[in-house]
PDB file of N, CA and C in Angstrom:
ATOM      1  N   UNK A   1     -32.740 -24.109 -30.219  1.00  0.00           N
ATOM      2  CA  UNK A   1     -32.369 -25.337 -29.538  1.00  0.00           C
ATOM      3  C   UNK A   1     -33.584 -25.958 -28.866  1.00  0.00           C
ATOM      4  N   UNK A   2     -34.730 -25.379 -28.911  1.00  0.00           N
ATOM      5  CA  UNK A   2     -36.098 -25.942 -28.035  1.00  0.00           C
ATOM      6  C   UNK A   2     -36.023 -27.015 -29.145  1.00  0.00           C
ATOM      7  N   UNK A   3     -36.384 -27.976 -27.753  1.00  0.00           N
ATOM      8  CA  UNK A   3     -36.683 -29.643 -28.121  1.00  0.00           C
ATOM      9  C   UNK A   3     -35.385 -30.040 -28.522  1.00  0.00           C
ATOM     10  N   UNK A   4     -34.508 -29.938 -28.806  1.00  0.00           N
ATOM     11  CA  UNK A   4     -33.126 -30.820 -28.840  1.00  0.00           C
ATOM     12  C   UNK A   4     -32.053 -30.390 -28.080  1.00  0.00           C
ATOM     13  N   UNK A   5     -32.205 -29.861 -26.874  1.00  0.00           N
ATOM     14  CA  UNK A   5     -30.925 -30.047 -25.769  1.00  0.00           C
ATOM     15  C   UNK A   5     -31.879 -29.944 -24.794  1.00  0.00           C
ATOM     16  N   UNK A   6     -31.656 -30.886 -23.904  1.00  0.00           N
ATOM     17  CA  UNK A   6     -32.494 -30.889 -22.715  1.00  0.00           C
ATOM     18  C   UNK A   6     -32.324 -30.313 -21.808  1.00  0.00           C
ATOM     19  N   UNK A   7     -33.710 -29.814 -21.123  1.00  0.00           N
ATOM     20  CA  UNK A   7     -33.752 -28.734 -20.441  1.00  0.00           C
ATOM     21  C   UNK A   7     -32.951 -28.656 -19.060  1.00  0.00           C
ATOM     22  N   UNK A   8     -32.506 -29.779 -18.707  1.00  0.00           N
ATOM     23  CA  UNK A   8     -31.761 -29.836 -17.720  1.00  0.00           C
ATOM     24  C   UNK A   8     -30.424 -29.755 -18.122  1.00  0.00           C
ATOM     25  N   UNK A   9     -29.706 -29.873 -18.934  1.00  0.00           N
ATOM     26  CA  UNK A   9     -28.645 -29.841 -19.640  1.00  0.00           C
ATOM     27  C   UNK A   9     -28.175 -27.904 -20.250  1.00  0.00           C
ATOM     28  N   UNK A  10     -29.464 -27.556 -20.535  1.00  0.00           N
ATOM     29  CA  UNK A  10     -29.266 -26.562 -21.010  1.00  0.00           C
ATOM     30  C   UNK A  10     -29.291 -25.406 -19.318  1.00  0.00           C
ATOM     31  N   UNK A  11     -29.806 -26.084 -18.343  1.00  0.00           N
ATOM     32  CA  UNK A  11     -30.075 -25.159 -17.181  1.00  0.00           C
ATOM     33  C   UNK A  11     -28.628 -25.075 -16.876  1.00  0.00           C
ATOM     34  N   UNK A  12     -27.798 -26.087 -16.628  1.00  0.00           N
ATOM     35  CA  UNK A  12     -26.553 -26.513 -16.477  1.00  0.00           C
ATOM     36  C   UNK A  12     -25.464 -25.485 -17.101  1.00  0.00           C
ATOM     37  N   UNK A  13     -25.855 -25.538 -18.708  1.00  0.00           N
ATOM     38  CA  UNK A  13     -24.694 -24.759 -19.191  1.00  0.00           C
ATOM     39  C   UNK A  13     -24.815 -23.300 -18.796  1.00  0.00           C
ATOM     40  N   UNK A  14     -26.189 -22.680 -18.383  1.00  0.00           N
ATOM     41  CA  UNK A  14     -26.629 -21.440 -18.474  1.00  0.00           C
ATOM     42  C   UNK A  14     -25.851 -21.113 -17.092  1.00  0.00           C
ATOM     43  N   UNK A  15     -26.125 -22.166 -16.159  1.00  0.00           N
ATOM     44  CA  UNK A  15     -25.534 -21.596 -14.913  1.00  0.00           C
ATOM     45  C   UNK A  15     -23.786 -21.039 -14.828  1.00  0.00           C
ATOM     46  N   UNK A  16     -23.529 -22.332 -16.071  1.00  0.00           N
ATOM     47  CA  UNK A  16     -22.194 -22.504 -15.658  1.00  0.00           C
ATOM     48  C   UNK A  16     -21.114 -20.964 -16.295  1.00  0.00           C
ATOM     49  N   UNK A  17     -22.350 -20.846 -17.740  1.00  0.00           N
ATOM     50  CA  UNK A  17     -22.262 -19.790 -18.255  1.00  0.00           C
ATOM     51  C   UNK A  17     -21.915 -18.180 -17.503  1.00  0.00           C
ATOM     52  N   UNK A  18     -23.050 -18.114 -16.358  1.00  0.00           N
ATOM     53  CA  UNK A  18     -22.813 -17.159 -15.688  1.00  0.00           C
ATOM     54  C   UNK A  18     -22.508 -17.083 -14.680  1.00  0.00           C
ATOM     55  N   UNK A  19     -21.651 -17.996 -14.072  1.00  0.00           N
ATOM     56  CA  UNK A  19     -20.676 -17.941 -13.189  1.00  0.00           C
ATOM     57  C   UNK A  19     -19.680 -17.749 -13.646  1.00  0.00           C
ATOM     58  N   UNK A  20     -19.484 -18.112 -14.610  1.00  0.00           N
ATOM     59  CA  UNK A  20     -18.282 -17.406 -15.775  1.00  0.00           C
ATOM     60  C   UNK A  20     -18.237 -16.015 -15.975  1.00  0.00           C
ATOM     61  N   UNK A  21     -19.478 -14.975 -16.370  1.00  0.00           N
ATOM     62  CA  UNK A  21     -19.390 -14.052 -16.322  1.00  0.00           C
ATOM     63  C   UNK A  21     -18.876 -13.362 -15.147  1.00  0.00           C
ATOM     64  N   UNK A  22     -19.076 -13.957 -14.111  1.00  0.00           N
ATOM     65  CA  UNK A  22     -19.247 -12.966 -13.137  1.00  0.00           C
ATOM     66  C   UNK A  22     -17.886 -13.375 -12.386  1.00  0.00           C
ATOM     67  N   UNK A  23     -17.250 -14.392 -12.414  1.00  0.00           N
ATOM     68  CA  UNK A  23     -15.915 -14.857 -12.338  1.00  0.00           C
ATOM     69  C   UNK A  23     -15.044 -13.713 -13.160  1.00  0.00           C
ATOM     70  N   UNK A  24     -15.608 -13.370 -14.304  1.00  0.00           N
ATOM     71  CA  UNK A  24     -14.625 -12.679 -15.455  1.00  0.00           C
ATOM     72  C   UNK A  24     -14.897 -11.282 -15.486  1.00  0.00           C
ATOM     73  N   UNK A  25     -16.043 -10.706 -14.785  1.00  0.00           N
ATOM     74  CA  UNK A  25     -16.242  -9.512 -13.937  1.00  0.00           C
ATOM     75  C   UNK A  25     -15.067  -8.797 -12.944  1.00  0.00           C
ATOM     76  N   UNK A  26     -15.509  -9.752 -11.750  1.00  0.00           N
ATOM     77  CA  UNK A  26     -14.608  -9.410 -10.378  1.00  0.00           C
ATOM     78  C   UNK A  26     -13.211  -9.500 -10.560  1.00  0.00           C
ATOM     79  N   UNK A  27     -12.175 -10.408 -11.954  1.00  0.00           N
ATOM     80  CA  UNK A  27     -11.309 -10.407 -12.412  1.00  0.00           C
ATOM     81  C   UNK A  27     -11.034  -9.204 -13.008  1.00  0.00           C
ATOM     82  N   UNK A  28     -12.267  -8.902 -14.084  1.00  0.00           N
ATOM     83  CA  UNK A  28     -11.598  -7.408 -14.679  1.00  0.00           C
ATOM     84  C   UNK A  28     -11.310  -6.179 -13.412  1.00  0.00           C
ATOM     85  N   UNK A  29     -12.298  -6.506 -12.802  1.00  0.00           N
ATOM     86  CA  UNK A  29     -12.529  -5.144 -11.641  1.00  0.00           C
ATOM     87  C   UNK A  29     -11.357  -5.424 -11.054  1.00  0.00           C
ATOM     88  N   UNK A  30     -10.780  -6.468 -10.411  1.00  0.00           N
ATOM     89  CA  UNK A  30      -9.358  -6.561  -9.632  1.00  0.00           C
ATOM     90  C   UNK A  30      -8.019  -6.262 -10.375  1.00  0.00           C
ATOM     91  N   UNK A  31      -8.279  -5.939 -12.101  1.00  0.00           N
ATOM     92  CA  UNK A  31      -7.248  -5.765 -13.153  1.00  0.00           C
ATOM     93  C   UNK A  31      -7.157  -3.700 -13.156  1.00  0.00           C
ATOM     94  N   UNK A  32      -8.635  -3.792 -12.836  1.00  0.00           N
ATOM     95  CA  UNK A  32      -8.513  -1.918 -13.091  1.00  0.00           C
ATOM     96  C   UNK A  32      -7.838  -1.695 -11.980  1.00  0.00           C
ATOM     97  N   UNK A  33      -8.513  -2.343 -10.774  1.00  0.00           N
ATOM     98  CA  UNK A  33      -8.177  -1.364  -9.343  1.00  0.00           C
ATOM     99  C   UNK A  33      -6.363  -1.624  -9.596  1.00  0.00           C
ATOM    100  N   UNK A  34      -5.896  -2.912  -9.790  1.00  0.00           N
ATOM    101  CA  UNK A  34      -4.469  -2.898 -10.230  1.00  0.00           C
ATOM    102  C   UNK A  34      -3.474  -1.909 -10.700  1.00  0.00           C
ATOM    103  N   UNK A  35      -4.400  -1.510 -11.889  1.00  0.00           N
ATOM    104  CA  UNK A  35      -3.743  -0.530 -12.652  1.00  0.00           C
ATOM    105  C   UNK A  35      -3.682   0.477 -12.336  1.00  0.00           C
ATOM    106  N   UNK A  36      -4.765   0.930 -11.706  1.00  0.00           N
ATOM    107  CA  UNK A  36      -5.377   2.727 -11.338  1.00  0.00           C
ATOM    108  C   UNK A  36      -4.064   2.149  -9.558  1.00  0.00           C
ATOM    109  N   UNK A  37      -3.702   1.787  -9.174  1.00  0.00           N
ATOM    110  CA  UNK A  37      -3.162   1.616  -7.754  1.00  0.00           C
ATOM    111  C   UNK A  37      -1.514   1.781  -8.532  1.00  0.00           C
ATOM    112  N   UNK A  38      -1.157   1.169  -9.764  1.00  0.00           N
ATOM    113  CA  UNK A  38       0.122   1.407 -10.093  1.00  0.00           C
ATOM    114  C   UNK A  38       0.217   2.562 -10.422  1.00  0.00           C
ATOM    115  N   UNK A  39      -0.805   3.032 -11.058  1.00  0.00           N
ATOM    116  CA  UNK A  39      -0.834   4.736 -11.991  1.00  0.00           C
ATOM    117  C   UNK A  39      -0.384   5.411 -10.565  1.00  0.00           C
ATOM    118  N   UNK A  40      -1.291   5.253  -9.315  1.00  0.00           N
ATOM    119  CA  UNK A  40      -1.516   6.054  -8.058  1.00  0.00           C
ATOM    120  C   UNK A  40       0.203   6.017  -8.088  1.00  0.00           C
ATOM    121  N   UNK A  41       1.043   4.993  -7.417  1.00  0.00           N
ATOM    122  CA  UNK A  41       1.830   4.426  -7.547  1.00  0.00           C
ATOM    123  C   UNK A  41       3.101   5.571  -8.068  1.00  0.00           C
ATOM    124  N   UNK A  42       2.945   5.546  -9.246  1.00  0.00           N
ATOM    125  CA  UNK A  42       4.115   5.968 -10.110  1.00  0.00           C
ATOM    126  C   UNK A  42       3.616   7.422 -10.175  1.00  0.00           C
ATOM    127  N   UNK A  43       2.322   8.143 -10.011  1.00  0.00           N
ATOM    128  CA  UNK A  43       2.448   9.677  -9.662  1.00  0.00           C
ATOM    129  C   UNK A  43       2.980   9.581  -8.140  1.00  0.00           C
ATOM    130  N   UNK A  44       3.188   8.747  -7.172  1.00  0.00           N
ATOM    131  CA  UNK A  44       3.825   9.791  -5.989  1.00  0.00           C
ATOM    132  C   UNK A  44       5.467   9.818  -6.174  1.00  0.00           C
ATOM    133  N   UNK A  45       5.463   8.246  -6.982  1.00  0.00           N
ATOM    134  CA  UNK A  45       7.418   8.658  -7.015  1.00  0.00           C
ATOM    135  C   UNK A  45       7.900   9.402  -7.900  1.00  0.00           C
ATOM    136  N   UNK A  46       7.018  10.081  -8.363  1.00  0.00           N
ATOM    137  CA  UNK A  46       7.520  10.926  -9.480  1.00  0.00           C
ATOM    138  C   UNK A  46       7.366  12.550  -8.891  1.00  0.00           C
ATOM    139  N   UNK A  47       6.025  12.497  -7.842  1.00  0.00           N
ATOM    140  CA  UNK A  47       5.997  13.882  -6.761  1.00  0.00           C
ATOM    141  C   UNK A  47       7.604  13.533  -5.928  1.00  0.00           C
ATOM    142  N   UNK A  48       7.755  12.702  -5.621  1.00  0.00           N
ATOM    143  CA  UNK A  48       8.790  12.073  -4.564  1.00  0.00           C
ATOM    144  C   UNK A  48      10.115  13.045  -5.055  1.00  0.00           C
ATOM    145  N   UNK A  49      10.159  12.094  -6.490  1.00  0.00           N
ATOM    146  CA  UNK A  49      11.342  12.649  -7.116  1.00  0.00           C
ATOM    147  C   UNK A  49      11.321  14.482  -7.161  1.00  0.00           C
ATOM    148  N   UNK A  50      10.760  14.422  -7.390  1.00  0.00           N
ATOM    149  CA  UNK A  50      10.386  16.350  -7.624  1.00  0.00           C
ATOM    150  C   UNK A  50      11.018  16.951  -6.676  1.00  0.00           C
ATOM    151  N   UNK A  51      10.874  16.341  -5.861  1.00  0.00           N
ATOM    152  CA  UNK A  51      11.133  16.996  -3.904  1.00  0.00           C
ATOM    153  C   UNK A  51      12.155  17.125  -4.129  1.00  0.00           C
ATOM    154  N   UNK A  52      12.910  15.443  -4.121  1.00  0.00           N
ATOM    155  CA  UNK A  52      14.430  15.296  -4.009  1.00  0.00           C
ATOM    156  C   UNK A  52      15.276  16.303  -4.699  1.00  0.00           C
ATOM    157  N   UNK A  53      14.698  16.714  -6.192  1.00  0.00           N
ATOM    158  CA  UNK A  53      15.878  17.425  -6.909  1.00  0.00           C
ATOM    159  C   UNK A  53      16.064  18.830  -6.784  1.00  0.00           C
ATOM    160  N   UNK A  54      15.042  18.858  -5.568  1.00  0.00           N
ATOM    161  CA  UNK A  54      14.482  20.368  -4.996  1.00  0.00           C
ATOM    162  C   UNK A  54      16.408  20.865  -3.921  1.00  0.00           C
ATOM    163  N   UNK A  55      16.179  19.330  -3.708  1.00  0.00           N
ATOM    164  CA  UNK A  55      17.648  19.352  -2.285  1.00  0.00           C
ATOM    165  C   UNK A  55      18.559  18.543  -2.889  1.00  0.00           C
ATOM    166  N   UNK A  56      18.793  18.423  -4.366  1.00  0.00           N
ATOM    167  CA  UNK A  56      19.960  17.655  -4.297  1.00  0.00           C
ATOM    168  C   UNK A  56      21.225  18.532  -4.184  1.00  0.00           C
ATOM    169  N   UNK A  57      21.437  19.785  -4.094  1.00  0.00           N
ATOM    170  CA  UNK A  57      22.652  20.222  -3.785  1.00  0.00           C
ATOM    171  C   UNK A  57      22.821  20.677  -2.315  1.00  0.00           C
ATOM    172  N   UNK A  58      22.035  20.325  -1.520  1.00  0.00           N
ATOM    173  CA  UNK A  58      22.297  20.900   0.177  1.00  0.00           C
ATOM    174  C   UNK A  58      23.212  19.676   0.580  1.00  0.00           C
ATOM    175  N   UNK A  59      23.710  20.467   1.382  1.00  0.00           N
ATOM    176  CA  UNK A  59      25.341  19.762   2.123  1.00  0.00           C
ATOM    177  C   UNK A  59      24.769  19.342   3.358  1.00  0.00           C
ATOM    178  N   UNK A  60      23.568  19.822   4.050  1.00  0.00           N
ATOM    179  CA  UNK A  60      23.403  19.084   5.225  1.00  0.00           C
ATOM    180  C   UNK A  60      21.578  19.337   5.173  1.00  0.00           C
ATOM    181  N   UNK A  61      21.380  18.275   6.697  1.00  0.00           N
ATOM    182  CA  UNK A  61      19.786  18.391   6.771  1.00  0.00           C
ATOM    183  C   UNK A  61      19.245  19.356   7.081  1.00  0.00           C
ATOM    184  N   UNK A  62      18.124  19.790   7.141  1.00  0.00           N
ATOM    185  CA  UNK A  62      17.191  21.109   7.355  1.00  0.00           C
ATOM    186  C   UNK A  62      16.140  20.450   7.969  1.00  0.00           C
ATOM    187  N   UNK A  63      15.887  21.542   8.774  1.00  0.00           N
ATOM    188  CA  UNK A  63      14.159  21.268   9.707  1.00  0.00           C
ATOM    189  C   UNK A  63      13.194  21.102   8.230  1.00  0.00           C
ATOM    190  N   UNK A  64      13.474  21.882   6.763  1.00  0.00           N
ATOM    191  CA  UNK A  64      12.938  22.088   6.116  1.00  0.00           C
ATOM    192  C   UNK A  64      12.440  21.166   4.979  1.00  0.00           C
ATOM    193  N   UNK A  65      13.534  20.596   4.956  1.00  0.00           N
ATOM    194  CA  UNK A  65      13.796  19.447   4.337  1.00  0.00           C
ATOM    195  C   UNK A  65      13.364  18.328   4.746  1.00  0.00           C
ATOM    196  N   UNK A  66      13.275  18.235   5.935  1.00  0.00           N
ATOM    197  CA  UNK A  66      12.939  16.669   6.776  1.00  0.00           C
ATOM    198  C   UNK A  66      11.232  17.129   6.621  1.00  0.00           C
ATOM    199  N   UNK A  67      10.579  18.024   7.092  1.00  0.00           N
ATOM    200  CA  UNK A  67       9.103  18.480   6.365  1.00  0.00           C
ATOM    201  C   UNK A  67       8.593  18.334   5.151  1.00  0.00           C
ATOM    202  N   UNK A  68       9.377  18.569   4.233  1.00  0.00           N
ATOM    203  CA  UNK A  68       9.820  18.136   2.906  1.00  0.00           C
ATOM    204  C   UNK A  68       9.176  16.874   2.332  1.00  0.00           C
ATOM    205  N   UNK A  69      10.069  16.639   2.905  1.00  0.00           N
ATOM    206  CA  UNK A  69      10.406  14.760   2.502  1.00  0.00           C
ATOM    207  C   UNK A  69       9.862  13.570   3.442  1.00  0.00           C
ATOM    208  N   UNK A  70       9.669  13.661   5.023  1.00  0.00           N
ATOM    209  CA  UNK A  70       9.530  12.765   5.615  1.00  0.00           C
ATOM    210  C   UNK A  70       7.892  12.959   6.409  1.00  0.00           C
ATOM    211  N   UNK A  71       7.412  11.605   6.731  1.00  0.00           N
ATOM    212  CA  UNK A  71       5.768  11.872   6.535  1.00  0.00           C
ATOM    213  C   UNK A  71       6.059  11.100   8.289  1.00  0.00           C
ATOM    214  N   UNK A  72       7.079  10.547   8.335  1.00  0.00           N
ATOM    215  CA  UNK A  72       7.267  10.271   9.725  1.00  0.00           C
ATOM    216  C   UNK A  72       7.720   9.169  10.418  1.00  0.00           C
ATOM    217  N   UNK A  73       8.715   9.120  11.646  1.00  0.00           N
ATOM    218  CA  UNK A  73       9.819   8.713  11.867  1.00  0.00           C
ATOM    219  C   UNK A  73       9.397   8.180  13.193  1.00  0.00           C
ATOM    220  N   UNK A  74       9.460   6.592  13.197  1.00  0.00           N
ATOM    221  CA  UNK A  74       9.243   5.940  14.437  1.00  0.00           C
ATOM    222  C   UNK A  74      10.743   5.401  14.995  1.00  0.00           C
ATOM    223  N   UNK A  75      10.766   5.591  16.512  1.00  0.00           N
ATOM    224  CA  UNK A  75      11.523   5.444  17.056  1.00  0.00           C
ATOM    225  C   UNK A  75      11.553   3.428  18.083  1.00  0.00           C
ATOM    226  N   UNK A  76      11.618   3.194  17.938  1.00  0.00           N
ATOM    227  CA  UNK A  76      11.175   1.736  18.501  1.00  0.00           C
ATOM    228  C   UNK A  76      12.136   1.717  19.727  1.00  0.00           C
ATOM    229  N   UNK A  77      11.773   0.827  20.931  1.00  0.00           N
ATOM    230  CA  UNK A  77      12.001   0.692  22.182  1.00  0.00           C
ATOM    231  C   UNK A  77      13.841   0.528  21.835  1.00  0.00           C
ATOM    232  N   UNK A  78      14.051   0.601  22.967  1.00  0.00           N
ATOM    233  CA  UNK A  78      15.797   0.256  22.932  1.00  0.00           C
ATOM    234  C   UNK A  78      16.097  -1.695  23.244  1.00  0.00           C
ATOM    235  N   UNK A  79      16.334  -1.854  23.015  1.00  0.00           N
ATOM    236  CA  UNK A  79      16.669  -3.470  22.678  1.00  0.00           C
ATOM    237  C   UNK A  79      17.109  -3.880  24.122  1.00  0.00           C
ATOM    238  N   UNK A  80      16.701  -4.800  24.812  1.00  0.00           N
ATOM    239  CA  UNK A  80      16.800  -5.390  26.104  1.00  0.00           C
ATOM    240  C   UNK A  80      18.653  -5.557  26.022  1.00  0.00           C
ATOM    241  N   UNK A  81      19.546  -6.367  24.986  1.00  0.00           N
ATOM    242  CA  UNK A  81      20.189  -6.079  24.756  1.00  0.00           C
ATOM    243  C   UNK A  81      21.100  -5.016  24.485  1.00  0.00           C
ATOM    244  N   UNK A  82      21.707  -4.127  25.207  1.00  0.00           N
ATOM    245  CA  UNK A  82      21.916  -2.534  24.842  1.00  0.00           C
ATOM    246  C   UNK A  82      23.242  -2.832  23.683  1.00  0.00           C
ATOM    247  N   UNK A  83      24.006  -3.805  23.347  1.00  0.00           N
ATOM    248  CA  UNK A  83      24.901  -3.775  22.738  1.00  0.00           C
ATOM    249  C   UNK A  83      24.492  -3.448  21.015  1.00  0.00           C
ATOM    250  N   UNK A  84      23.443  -3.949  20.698  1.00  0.00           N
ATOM    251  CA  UNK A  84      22.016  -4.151  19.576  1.00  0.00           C
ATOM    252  C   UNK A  84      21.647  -2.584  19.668  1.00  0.00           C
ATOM    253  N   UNK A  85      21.475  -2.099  18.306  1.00  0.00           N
ATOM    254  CA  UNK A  85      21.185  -0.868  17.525  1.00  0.00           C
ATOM    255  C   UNK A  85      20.010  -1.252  17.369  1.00  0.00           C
ATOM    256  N   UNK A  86      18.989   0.010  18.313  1.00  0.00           N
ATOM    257  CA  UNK A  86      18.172   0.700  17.918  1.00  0.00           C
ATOM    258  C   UNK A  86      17.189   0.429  16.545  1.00  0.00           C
ATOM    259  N   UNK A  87      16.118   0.482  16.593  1.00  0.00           N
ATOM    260  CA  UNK A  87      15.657   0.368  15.222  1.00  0.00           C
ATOM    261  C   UNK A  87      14.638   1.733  15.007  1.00  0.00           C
ATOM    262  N   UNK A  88      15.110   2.458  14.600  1.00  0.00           N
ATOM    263  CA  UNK A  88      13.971   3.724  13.578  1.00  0.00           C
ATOM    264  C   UNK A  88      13.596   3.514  12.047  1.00  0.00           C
ATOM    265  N   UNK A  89      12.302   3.612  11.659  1.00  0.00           N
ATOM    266  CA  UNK A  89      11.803   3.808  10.456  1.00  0.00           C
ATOM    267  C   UNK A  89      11.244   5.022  10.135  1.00  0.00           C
ATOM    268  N   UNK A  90      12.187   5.198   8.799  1.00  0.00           N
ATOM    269  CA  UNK A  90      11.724   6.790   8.555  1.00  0.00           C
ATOM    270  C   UNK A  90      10.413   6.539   7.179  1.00  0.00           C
ATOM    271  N   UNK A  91       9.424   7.026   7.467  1.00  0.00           N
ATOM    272  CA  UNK A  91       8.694   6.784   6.243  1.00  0.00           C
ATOM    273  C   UNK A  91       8.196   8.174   5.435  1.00  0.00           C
ATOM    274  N   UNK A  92       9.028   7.815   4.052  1.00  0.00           N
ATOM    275  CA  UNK A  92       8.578   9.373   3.167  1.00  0.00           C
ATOM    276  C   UNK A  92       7.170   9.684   2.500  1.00  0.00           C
ATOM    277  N   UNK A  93       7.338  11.037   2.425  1.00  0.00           N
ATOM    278  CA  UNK A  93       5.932  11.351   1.979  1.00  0.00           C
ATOM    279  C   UNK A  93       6.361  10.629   0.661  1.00  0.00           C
ATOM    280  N   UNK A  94       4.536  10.722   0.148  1.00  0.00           N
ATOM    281  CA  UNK A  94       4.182   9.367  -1.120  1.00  0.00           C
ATOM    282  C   UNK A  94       4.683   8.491  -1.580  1.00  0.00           C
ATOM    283  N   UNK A  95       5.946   7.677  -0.997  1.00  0.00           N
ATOM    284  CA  UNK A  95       6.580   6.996  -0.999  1.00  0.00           C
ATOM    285  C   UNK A  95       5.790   5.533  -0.156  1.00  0.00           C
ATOM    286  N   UNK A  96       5.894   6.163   1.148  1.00  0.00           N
ATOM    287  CA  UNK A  96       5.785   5.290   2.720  1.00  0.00           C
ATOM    288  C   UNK A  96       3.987   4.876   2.792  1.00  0.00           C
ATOM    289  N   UNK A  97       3.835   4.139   3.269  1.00  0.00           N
ATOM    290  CA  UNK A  97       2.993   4.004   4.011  1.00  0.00           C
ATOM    291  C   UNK A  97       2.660   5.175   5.066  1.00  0.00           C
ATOM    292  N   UNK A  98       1.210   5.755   4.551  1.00  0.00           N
ATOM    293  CA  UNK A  98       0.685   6.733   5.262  1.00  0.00           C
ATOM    294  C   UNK A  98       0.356   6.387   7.089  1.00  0.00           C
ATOM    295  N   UNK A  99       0.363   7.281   7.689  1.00  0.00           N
ATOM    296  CA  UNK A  99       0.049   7.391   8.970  1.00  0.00           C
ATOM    297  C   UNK A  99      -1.721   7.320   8.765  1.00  0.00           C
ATOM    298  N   UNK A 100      -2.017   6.089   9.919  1.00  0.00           N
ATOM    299  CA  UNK A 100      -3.663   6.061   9.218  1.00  0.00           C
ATOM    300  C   UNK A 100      -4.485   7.089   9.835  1.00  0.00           C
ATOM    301  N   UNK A 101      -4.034   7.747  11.371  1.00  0.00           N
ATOM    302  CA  UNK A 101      -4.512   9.040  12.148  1.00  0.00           C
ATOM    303  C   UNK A 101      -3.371   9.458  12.786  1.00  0.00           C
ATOM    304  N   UNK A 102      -3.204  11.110  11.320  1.00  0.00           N
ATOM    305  CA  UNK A 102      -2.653  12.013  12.098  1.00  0.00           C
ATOM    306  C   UNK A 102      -2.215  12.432  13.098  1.00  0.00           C
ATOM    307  N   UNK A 103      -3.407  12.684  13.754  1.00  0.00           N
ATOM    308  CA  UNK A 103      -3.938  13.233  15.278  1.00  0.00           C
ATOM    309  C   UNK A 103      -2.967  11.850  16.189  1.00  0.00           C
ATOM    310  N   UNK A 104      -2.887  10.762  15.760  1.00  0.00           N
ATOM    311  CA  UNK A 104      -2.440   9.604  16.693  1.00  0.00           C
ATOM    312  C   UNK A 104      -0.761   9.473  16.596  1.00  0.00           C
ATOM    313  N   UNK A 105      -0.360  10.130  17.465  1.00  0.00           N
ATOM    314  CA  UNK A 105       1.024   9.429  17.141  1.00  0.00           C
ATOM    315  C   UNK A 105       1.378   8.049  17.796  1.00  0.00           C
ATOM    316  N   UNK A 106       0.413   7.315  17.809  1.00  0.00           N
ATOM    317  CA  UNK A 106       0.838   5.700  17.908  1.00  0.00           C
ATOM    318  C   UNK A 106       0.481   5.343  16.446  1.00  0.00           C
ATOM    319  N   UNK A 107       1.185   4.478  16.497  1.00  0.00           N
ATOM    320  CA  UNK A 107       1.383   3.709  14.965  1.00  0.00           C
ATOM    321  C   UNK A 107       0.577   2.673  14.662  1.00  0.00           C
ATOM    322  N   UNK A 108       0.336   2.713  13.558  1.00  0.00           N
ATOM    323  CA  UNK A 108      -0.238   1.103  13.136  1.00  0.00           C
ATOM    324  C   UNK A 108      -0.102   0.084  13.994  1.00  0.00           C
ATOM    325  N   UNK A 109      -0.578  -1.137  14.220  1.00  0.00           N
ATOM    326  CA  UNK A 109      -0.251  -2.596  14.820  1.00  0.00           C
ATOM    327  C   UNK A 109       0.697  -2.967  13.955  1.00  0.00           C
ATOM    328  N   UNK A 110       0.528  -2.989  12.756  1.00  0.00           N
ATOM    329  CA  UNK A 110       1.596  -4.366  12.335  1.00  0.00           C
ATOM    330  C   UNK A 110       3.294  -3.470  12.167  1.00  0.00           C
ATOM    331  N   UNK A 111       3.192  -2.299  12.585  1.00  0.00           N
ATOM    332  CA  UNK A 111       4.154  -1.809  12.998  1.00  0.00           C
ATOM    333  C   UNK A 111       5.007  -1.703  14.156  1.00  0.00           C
ATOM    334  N   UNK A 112       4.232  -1.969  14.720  1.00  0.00           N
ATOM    335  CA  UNK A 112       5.065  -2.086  16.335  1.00  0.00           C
ATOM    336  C   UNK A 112       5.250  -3.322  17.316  1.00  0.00           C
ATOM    337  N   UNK A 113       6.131  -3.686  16.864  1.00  0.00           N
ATOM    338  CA  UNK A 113       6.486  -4.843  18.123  1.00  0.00           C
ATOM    339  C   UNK A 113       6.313  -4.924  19.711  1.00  0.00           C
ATOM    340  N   UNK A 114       5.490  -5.549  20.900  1.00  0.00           N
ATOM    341  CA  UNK A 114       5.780  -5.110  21.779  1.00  0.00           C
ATOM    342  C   UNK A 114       6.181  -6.195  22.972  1.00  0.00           C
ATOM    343  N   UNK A 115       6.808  -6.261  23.417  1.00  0.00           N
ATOM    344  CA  UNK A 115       7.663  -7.232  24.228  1.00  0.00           C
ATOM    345  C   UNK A 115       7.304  -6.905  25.645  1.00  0.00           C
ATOM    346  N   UNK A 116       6.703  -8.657  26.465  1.00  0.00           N
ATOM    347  CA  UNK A 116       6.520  -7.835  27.657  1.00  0.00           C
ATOM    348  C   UNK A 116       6.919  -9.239  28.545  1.00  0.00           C
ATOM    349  N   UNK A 117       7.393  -8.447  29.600  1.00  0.00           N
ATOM    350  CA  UNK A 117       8.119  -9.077  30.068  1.00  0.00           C
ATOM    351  C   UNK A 117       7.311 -10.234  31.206  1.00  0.00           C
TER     352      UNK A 117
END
């Protein structure tokens, strides 16, 4: 193409060229992490399930069972309103949203509401 597309024309397409690449890069990379996050995904409900069919014939709960199965159970304030139920979230192992520190039994922010008077 030297001498018949001009060089400013051709700087143009080159740029436009590889902003394209790299547009079609960070796309693929946001397609893997996708996939590898569903794969993640569908091995815990399938550990999940495992658990469950461990206890599907017990007639009642167990200290053992709730160890088992539950990664942990927030209790939220009692409602200024006392007539209004309580709100607890139980969150299961590989199921739930992980606890981000152990060691912390305060919860996430976007978990906890706090009302002040």
């Amino acid at each position: 193409m030297l001498g018949k597309l001009p060089e400013d024309l051709s700087t143009k397409m080159l740029e436009k060229y590889s902003a394209e690449q790299k547009e079609l890069s960070a796309q693929a990379e946001q397609w893997k992490m996708s996939r590898l996050q569903a794969e993640q995904d569908n091995e815990d409900v399938e550990k999940f399930i495992q658990r469950l069919k461990k206890w599907s014939d017990v007639k009642c709960l167990t200290r053992e069972m709730c160890l088992d199965l539950i990664e942990f159970i927030v209790v939220h304030a009692r409602p200024e309103d006392r007539s209004e139920p309580r709100r607890i979230d139980i969150y299961c192992k590989f199921i739930s949203e992980p606890l981000a520190d152990s060691r912390n039994l305060l919860l996430p922010q976007n978990n906890v509401e706090i009302h002040q008077s």
